[in-house]
Protein backbone atom coordinates (compact mmCIF):
# COMPACT_ATOMS: atom_id res chain seq x y z
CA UNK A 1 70.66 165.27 121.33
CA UNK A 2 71.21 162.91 124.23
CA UNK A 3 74.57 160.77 124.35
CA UNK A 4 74.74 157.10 124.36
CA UNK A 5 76.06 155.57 127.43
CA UNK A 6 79.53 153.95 126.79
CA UNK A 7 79.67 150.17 127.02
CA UNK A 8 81.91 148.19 128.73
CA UNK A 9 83.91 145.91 126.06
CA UNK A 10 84.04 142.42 126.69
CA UNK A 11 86.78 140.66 127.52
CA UNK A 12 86.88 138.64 124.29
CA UNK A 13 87.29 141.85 122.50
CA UNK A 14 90.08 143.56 124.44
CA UNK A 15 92.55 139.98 124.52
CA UNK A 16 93.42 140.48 120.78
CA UNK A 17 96.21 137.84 120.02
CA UNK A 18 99.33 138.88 118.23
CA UNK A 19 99.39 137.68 114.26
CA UNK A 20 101.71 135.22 114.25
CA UNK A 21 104.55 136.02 111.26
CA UNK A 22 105.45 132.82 109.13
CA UNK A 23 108.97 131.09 109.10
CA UNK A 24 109.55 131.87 105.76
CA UNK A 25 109.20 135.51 106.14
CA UNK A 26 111.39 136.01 108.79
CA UNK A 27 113.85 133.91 107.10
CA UNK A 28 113.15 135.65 104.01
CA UNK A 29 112.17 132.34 101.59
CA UNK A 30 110.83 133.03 98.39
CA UNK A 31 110.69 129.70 96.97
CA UNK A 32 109.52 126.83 98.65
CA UNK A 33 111.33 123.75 97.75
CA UNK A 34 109.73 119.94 97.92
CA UNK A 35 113.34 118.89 98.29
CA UNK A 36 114.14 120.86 101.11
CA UNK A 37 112.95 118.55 103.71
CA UNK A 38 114.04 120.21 107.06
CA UNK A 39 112.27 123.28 105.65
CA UNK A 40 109.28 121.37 105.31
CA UNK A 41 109.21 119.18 108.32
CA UNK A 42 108.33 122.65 110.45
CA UNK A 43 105.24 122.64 108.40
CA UNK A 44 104.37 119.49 109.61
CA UNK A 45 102.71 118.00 113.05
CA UNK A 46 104.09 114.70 114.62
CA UNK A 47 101.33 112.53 113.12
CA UNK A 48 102.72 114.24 109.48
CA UNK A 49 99.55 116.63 108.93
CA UNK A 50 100.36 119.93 107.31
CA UNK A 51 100.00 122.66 109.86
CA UNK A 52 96.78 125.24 109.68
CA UNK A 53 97.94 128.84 108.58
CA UNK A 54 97.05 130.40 112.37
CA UNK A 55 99.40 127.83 113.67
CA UNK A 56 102.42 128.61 111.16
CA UNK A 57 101.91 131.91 110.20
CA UNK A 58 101.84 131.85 106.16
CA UNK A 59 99.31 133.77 104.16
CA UNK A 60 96.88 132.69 101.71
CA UNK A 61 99.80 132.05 99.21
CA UNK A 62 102.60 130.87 101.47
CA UNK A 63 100.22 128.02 102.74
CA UNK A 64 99.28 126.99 99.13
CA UNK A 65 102.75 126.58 98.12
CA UNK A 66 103.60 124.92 101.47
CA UNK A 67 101.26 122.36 100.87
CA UNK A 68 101.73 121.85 97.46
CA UNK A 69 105.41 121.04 98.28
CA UNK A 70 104.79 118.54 100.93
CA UNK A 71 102.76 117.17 98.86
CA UNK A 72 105.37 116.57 96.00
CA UNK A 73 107.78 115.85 98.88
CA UNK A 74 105.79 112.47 99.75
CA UNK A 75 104.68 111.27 96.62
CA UNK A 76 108.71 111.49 96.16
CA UNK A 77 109.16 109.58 99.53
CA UNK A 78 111.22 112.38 101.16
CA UNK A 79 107.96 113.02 103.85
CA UNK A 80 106.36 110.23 104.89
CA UNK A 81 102.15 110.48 104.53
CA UNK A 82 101.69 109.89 107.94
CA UNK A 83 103.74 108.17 111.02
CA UNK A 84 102.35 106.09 113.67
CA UNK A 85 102.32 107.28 116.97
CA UNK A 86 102.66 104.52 119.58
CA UNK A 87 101.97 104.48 123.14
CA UNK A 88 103.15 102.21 125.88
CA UNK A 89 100.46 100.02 127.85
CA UNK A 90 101.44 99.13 131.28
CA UNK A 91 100.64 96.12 133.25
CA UNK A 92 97.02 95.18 132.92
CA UNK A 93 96.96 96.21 137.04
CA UNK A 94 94.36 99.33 135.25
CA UNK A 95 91.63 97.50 134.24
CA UNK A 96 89.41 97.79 137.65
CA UNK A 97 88.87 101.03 136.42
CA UNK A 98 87.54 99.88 132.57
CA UNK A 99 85.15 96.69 133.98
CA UNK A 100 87.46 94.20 135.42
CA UNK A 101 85.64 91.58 135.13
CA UNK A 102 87.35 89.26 138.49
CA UNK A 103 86.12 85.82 139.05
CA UNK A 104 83.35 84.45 136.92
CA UNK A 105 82.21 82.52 139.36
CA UNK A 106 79.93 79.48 138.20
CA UNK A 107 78.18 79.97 134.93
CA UNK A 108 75.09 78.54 135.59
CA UNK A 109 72.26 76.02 134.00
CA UNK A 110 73.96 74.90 130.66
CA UNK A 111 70.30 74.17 129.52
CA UNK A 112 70.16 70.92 127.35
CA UNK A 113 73.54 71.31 126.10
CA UNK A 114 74.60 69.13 129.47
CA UNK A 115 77.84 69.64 131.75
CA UNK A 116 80.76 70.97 130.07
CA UNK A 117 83.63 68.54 128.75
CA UNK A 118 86.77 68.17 130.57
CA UNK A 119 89.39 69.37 127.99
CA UNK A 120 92.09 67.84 130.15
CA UNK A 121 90.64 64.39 128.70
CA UNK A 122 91.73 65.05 125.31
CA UNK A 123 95.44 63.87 124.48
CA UNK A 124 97.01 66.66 121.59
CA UNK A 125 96.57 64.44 118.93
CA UNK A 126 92.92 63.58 119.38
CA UNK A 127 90.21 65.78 117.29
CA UNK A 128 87.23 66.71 118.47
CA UNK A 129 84.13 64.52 117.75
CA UNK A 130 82.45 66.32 115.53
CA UNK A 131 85.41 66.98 113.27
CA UNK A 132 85.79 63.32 113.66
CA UNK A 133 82.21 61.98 113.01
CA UNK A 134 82.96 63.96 109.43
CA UNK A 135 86.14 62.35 108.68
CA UNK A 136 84.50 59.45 108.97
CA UNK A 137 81.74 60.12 106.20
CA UNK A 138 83.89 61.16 103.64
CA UNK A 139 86.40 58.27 104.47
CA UNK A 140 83.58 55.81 103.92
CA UNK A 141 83.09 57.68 100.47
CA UNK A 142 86.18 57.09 99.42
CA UNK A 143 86.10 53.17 100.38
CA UNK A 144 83.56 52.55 97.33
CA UNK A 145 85.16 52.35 93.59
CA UNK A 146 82.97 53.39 90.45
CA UNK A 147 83.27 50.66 87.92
């Protein structure tokens, strides 16, 4: 009877990561409260989503009861469902990178549509004519009586 060669392992197989342990069995918790908020906040990310189990630690059980208590903890109002996470834009000086689109330049042939109006014409009160031609249907509508 011939041996097998040995194979090499890979490295997936060798880099085991340690089991994380949960929060509440280090701190020895046996009931999970929907009141206790703090407790409850450390099973929660930033945007307010309840935490996987490889991330916090819990078992099977631990995580069930975890979420079922956030869960009673915002229809309560004590958690909030989720919270917006802002972001500060800086000065539009970034766009080049995004299509910046500079100077226009001229627009071209306008077709049969003719040159563009001058909207420095127009004083504030004035309407535009087509808004005006309309005004002036309905007006002469409302000249006529019904006897």
């Amino acid at each position: 009877m011939a041996k097998k060669p040995m194979r090499a392992k890979s490295k997936t197989d060798t880099r085991r990561t340690k089991k994380k342990v949960s929060v509440l069995t280090t701190e020895k918790i046996d009931y999970i409260d929907y009141k206790d908020v703090n407790l409850l906040k450390r099973f929660v990310s930033d945007r307010a989503k309840v935490r996987a189990r490889r991330v916090t630690g819990n078992d099977t059980q631990q995580q069930a009861e975890v979420a079922r208590a956030i869960k009673n903890a915002r229809e309560m109002a004590l958690l909030p469902y989720t919270t917006r996470v802002t972001t500060q834009r800086s000065n539009r000086g970034d766009r080049g990178d995004r299509g910046d689109r500079g100077d226009r330049g001229d627009r071209g042939d306008r077709g049969d549509r003719g040159p563009r109006p001058d909207r420095t014409d127009r004083s504030e009160g004035e309407a535009p004519a087509a808004a005006a031609g309309a005004a002036e249907t309905v007006d002469a509508g409302a000249d006529t009586e019904d006897v």
